[in-house]
PDB file of N, CA and C in Angstrom:
ATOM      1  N   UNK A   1     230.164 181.663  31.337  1.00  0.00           N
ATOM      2  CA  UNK A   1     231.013 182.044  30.215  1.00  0.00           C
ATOM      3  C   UNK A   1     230.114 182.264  28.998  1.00  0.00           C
ATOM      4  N   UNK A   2     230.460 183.469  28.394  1.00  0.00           N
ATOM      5  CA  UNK A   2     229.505 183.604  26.743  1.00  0.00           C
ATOM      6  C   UNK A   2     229.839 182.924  25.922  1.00  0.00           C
ATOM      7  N   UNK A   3     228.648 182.611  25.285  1.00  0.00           N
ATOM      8  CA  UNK A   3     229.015 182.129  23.782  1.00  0.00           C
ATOM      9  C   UNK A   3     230.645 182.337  23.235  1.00  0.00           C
ATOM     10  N   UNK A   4     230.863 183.946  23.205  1.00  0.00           N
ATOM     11  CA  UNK A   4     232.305 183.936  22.638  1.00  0.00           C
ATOM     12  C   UNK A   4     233.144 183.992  23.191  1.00  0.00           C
ATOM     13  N   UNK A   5     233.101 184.104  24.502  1.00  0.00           N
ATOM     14  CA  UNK A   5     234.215 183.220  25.392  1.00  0.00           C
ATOM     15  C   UNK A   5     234.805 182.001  24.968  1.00  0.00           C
ATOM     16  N   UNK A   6     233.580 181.077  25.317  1.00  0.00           N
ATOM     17  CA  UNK A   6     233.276 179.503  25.337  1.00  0.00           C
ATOM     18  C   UNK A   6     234.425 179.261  23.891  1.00  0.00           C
ATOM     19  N   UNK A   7     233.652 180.050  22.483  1.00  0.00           N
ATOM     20  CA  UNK A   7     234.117 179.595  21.116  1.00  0.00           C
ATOM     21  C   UNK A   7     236.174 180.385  21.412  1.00  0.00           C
ATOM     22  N   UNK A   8     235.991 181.274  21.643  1.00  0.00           N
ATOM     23  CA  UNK A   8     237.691 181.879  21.476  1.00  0.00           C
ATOM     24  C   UNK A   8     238.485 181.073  22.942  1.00  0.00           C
ATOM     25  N   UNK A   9     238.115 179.937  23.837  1.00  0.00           N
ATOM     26  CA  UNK A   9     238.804 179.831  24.495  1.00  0.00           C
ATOM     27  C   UNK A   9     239.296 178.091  24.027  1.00  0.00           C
ATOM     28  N   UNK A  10     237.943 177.646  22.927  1.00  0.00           N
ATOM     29  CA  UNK A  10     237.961 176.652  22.304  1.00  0.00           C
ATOM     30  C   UNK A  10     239.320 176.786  20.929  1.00  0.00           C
ATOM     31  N   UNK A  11     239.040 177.981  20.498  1.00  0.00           N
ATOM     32  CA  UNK A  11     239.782 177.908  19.233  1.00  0.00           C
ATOM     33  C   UNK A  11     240.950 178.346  19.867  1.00  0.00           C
ATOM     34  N   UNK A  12     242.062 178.890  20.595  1.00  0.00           N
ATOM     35  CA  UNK A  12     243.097 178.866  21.415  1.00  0.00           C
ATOM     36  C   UNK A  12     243.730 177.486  21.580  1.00  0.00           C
ATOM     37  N   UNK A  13     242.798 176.475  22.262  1.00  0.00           N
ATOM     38  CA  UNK A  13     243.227 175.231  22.687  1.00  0.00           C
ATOM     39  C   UNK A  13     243.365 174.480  21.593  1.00  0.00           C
ATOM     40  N   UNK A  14     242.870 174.696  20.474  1.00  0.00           N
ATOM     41  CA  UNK A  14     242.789 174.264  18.981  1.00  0.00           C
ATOM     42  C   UNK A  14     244.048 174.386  18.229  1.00  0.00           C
ATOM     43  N   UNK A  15     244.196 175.851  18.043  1.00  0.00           N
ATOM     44  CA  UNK A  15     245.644 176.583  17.626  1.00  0.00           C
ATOM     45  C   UNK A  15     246.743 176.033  18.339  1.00  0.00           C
ATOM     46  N   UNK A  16     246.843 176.034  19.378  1.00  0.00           N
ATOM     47  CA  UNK A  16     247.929 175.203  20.558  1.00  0.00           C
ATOM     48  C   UNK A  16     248.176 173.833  20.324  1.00  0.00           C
ATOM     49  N   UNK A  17     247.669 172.741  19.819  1.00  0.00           N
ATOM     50  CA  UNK A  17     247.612 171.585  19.433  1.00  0.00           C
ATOM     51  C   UNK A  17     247.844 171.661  18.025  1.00  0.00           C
ATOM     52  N   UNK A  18     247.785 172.340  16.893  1.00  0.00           N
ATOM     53  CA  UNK A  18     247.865 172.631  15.785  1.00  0.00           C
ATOM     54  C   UNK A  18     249.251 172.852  15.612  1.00  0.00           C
ATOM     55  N   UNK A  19     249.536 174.652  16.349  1.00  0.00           N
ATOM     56  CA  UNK A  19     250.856 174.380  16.045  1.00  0.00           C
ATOM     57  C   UNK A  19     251.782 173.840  16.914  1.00  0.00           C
ATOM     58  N   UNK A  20     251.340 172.874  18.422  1.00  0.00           N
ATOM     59  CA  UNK A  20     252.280 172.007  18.260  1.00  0.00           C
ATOM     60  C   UNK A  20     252.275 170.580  17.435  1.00  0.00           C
ATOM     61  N   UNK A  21     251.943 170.152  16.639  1.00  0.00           N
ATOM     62  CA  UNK A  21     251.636 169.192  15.674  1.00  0.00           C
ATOM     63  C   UNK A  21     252.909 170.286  14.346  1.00  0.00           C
ATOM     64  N   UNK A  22     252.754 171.142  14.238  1.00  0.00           N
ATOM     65  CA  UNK A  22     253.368 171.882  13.091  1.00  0.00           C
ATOM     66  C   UNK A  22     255.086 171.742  13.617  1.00  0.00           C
ATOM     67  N   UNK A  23     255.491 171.804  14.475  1.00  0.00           N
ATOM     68  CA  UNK A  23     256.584 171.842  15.574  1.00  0.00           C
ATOM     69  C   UNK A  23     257.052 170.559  15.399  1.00  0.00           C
ATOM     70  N   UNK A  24     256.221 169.665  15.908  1.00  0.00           N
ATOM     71  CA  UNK A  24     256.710 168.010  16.020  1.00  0.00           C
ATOM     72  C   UNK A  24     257.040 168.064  14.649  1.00  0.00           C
ATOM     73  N   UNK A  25     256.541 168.110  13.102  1.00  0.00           N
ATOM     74  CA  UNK A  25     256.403 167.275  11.993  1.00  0.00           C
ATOM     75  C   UNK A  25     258.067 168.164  11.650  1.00  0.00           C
ATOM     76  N   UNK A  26     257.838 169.417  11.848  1.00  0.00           N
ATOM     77  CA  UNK A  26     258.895 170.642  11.088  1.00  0.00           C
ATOM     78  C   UNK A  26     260.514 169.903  11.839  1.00  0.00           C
ATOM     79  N   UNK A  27     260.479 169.167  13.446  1.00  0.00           N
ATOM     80  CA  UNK A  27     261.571 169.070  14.033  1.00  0.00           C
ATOM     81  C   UNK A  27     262.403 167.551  14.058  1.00  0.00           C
ATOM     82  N   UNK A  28     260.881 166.974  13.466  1.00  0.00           N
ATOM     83  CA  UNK A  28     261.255 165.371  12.965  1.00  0.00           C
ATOM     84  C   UNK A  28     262.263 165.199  11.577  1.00  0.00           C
ATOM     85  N   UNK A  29     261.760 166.514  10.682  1.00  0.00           N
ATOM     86  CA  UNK A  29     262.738 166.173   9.137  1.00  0.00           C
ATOM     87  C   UNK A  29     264.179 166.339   9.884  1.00  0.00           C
ATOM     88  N   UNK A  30     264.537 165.725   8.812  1.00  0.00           N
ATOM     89  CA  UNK A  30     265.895 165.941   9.134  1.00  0.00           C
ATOM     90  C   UNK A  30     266.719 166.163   7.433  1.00  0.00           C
ATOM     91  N   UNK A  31     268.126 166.715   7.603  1.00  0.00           N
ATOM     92  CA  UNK A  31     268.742 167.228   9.100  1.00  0.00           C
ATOM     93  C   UNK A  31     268.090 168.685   9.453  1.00  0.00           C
ATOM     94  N   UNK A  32     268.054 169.002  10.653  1.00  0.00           N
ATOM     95  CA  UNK A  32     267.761 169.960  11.063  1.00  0.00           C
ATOM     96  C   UNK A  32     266.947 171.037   9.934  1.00  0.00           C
ATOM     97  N   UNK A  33     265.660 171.067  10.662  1.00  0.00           N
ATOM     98  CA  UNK A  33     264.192 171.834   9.493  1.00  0.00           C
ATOM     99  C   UNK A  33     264.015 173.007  10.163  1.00  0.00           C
ATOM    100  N   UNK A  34     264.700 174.020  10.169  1.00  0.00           N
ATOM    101  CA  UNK A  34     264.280 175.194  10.982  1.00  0.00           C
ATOM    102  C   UNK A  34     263.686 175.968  10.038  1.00  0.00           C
ATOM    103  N   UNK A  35     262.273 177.054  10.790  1.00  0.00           N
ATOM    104  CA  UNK A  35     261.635 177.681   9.973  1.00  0.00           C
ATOM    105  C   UNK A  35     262.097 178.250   9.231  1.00  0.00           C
ATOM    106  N   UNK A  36     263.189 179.151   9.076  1.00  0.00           N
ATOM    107  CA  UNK A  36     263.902 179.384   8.168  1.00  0.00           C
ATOM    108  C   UNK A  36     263.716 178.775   6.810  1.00  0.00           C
ATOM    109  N   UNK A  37     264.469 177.421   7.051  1.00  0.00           N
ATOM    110  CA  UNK A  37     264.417 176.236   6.002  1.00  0.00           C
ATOM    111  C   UNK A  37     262.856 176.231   5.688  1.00  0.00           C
ATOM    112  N   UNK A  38     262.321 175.807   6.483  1.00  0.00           N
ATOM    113  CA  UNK A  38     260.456 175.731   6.002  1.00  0.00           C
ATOM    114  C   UNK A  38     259.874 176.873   5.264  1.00  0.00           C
ATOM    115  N   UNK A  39     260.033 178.144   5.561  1.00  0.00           N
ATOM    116  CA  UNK A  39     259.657 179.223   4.966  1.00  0.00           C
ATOM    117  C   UNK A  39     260.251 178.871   3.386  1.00  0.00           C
ATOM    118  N   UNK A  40     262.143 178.683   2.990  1.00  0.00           N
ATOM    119  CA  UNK A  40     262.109 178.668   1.721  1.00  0.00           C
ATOM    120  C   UNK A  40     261.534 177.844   0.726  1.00  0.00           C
ATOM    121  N   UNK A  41     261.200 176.268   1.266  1.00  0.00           N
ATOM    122  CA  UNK A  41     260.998 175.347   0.837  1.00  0.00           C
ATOM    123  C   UNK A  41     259.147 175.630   0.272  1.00  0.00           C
ATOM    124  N   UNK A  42     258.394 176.393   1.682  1.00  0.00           N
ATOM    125  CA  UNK A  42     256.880 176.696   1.308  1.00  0.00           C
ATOM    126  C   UNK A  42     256.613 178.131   0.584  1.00  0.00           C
ATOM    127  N   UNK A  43     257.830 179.084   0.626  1.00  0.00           N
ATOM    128  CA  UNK A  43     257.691 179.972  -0.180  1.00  0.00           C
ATOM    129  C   UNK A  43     256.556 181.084   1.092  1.00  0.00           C
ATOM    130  N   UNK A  44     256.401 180.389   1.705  1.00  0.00           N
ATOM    131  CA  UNK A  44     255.590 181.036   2.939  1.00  0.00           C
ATOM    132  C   UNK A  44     256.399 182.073   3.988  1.00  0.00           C
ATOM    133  N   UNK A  45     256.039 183.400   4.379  1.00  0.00           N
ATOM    134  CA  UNK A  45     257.273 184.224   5.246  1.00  0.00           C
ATOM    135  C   UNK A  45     257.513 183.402   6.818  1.00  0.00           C
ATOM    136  N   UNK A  46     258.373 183.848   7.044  1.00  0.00           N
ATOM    137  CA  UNK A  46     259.367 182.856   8.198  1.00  0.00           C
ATOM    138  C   UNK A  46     258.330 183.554   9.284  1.00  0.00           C
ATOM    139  N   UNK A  47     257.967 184.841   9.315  1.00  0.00           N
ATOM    140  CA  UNK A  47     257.046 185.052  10.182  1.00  0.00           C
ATOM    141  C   UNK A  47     255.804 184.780  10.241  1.00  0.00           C
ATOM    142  N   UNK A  48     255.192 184.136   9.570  1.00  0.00           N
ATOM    143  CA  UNK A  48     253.909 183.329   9.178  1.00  0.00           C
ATOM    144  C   UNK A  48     254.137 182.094  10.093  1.00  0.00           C
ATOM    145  N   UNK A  49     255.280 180.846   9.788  1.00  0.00           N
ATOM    146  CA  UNK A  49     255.629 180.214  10.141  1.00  0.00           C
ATOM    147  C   UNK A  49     255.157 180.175  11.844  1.00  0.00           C
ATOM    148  N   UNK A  50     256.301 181.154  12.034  1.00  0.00           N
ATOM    149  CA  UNK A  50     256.180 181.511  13.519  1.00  0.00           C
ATOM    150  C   UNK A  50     254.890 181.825  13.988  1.00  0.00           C
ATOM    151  N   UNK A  51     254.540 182.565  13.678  1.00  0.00           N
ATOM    152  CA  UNK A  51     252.790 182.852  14.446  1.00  0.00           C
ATOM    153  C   UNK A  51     252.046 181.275  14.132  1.00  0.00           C
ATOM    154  N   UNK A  52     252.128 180.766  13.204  1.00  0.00           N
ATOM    155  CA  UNK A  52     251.534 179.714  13.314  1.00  0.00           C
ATOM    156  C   UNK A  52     251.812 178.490  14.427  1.00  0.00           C
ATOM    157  N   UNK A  53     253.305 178.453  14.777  1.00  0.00           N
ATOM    158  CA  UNK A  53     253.491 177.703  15.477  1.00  0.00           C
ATOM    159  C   UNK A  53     253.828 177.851  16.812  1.00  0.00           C
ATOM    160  N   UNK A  54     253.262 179.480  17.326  1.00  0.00           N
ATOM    161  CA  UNK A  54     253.109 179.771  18.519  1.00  0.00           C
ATOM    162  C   UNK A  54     251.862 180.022  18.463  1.00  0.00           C
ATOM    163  N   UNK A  55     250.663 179.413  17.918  1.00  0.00           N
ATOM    164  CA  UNK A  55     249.441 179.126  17.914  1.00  0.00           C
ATOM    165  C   UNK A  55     248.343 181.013  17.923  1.00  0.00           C
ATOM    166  N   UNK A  56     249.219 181.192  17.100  1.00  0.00           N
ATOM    167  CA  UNK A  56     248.807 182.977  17.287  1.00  0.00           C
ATOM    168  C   UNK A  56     247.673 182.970  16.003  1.00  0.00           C
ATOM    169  N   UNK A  57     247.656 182.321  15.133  1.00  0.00           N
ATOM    170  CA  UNK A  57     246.785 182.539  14.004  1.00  0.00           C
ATOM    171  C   UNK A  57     246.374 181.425  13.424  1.00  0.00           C
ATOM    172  N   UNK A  58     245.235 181.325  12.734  1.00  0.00           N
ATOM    173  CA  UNK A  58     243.965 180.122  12.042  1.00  0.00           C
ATOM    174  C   UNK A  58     244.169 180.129  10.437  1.00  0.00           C
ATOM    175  N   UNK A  59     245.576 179.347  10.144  1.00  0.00           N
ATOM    176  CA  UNK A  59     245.790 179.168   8.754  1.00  0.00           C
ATOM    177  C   UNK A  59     244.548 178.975   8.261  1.00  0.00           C
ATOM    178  N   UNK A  60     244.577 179.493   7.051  1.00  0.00           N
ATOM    179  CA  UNK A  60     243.639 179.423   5.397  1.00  0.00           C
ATOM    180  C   UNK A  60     243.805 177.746   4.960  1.00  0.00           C
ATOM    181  N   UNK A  61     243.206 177.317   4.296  1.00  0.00           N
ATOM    182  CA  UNK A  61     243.031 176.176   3.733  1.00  0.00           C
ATOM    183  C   UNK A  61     244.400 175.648   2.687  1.00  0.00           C
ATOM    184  N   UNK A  62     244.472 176.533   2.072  1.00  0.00           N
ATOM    185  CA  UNK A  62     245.365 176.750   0.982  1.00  0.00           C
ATOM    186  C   UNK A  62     246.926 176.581   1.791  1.00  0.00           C
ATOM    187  N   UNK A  63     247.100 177.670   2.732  1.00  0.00           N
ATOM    188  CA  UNK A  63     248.391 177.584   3.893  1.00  0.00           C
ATOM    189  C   UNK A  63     248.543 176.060   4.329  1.00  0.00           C
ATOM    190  N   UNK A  64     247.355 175.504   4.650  1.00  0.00           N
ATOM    191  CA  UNK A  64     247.275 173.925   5.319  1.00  0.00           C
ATOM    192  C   UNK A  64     247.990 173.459   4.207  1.00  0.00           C
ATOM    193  N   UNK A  65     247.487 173.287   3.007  1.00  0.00           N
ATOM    194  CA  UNK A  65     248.238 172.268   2.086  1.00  0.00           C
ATOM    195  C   UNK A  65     249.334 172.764   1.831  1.00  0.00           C
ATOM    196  N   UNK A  66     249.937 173.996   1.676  1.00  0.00           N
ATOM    197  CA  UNK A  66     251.054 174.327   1.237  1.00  0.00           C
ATOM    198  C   UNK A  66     252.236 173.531   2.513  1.00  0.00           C
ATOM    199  N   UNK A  67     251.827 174.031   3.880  1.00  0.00           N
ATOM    200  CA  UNK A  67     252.923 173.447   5.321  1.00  0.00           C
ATOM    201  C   UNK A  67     253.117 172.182   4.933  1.00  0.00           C
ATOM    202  N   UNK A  68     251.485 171.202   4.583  1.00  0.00           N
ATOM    203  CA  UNK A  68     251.414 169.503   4.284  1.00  0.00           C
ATOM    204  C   UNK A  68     252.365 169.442   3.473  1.00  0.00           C
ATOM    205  N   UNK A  69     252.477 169.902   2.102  1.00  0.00           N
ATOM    206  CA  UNK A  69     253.641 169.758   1.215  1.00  0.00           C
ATOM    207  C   UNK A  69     255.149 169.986   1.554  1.00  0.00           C
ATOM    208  N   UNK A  70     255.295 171.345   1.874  1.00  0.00           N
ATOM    209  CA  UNK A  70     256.434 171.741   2.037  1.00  0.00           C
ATOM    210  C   UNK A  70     257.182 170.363   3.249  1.00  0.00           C
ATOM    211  N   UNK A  71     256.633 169.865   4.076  1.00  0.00           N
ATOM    212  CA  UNK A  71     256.924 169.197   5.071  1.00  0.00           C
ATOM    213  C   UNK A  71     256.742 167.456   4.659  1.00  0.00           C
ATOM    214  N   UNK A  72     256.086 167.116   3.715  1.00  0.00           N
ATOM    215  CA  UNK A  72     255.960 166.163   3.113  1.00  0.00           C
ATOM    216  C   UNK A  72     254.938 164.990   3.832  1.00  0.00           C
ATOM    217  N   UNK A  73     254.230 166.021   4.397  1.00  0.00           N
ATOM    218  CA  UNK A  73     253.112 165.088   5.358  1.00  0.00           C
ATOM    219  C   UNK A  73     251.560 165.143   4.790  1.00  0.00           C
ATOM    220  N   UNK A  74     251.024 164.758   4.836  1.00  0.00           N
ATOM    221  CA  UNK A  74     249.640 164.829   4.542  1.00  0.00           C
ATOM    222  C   UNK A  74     248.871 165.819   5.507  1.00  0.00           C
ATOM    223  N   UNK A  75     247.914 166.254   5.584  1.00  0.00           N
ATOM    224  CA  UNK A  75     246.753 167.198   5.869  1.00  0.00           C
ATOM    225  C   UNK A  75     246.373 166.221   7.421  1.00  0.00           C
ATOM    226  N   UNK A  76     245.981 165.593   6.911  1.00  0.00           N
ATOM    227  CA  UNK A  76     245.125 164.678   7.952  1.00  0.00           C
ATOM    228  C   UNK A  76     246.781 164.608   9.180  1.00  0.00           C
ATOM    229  N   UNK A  77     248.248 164.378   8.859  1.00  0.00           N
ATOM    230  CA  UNK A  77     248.951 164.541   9.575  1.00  0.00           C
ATOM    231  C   UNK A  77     249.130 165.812  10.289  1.00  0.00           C
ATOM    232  N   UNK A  78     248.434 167.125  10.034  1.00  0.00           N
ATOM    233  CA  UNK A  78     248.747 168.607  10.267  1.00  0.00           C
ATOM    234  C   UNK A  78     248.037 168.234  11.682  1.00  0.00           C
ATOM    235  N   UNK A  79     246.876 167.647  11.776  1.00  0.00           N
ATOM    236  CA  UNK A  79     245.834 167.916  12.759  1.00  0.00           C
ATOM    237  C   UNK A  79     245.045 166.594  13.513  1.00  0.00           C
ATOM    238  N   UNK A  80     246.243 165.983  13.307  1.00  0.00           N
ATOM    239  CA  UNK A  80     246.263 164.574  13.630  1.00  0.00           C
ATOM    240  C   UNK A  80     245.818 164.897  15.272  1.00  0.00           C
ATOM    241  N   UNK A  81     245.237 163.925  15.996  1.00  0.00           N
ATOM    242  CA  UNK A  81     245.080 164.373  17.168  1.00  0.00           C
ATOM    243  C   UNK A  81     244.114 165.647  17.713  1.00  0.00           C
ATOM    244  N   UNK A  82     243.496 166.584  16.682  1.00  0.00           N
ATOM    245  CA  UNK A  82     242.605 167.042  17.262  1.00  0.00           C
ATOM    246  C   UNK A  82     241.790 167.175  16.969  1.00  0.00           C
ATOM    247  N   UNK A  83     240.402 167.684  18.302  1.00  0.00           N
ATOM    248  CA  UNK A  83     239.317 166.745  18.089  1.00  0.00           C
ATOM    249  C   UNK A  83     238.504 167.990  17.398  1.00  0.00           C
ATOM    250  N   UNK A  84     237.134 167.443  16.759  1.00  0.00           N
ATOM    251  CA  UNK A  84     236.145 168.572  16.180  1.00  0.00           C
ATOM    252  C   UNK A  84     235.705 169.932  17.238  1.00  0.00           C
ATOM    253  N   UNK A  85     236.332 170.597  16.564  1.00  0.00           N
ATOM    254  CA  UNK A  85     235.328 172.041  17.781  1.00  0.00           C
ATOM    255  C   UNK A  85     233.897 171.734  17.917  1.00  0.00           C
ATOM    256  N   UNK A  86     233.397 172.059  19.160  1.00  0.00           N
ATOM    257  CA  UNK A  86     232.442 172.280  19.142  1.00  0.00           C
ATOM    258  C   UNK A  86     231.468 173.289  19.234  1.00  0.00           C
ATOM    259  N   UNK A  87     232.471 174.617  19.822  1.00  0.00           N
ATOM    260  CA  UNK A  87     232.231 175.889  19.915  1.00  0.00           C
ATOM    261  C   UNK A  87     232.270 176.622  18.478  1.00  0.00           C
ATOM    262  N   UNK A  88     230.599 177.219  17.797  1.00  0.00           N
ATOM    263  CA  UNK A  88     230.749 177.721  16.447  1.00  0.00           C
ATOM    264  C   UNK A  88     230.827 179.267  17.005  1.00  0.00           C
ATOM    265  N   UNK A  89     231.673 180.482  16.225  1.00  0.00           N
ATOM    266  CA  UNK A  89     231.855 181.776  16.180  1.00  0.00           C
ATOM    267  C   UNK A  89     230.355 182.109  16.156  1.00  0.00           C
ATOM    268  N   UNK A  90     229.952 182.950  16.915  1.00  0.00           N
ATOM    269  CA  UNK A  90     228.599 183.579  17.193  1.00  0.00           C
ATOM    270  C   UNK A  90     228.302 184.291  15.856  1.00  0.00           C
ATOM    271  N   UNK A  91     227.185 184.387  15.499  1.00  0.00           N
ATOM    272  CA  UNK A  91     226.989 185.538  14.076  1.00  0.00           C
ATOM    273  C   UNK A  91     227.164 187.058  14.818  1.00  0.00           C
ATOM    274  N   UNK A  92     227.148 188.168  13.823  1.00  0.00           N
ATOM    275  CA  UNK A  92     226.478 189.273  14.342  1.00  0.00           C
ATOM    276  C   UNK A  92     225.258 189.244  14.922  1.00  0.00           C
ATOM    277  N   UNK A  93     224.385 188.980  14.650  1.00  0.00           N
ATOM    278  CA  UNK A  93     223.460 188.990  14.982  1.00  0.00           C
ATOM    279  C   UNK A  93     222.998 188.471  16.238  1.00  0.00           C
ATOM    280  N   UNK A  94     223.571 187.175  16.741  1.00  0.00           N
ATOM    281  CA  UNK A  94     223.924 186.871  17.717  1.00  0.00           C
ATOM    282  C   UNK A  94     224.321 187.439  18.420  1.00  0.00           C
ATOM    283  N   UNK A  95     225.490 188.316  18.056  1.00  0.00           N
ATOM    284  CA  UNK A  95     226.308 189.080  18.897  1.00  0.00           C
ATOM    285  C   UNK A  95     225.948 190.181  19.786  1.00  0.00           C
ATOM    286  N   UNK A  96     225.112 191.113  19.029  1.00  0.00           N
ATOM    287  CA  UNK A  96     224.190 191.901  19.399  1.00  0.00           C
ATOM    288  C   UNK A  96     223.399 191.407  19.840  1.00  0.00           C
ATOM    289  N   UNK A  97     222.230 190.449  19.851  1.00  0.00           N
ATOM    290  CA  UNK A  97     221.546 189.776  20.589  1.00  0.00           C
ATOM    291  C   UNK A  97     222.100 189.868  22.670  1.00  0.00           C
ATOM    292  N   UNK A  98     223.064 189.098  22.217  1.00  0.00           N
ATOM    293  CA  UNK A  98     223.744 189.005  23.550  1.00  0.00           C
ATOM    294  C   UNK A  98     223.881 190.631  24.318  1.00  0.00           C
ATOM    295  N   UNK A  99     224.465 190.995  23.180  1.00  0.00           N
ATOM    296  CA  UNK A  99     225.300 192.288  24.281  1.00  0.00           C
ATOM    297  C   UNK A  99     224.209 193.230  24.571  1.00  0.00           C
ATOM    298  N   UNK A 100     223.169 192.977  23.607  1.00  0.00           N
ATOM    299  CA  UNK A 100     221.518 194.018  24.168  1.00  0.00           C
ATOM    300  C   UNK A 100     220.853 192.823  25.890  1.00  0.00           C
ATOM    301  N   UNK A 101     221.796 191.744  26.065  1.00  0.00           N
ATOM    302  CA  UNK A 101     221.124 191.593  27.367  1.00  0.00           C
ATOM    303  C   UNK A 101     220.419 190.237  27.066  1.00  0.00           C
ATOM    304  N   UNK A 102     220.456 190.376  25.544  1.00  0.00           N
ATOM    305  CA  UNK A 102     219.039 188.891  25.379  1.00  0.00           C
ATOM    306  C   UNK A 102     219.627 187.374  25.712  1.00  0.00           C
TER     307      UNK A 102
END
């Protein structure tokens, strides 16, 4: 497996644990927290929401604290449970490296 295999099959399994952690915290409020509700409360689009919590996209920093708030959990609760990547995104340079064979 390549380098960016290895790293995009790492950050998948990452996203998947992420947004199910986003799922658990959003289905615990009560009464009933549907994205809907989460979107007005974070001011964030309902389809953001969703890709995030079908593990389709790598929230921004800023997005992290906004979900933490809107949901009333802390940061360290977003990603509770998962562990440090260890797979880093290849540079360009790297990249080319590889695909010339090296």
């Amino acid at each position: 497996m390549s380098t960016m295999d290895a790293y995009k099959a790492e950050l998948a399994g990452y996203l998947e644990g992420f947004a199910e952690n986003v799922r658990r915290l959003r289905a615990a409020k009560s009464p009933g927290f549907s994205q809907e509700r989460l979107s007005s409360v974070t001011r964030l689009h309902r389809t953001e929401i969703g890709k995030i919590e079908q593990g389709h996209v790598e929230p921004r920093l800023t997005t992290l604290v906004i979900l933490a708030q809107g949901l009333g959990v802390t940061v360290d609760e977003l990603v509770a449970g998962l562990p440090v990547p260890v797979e880093r995104k290849p540079s360009p340079q790297a990249r080319r490296f590889l695909a010339e064979g090296g």
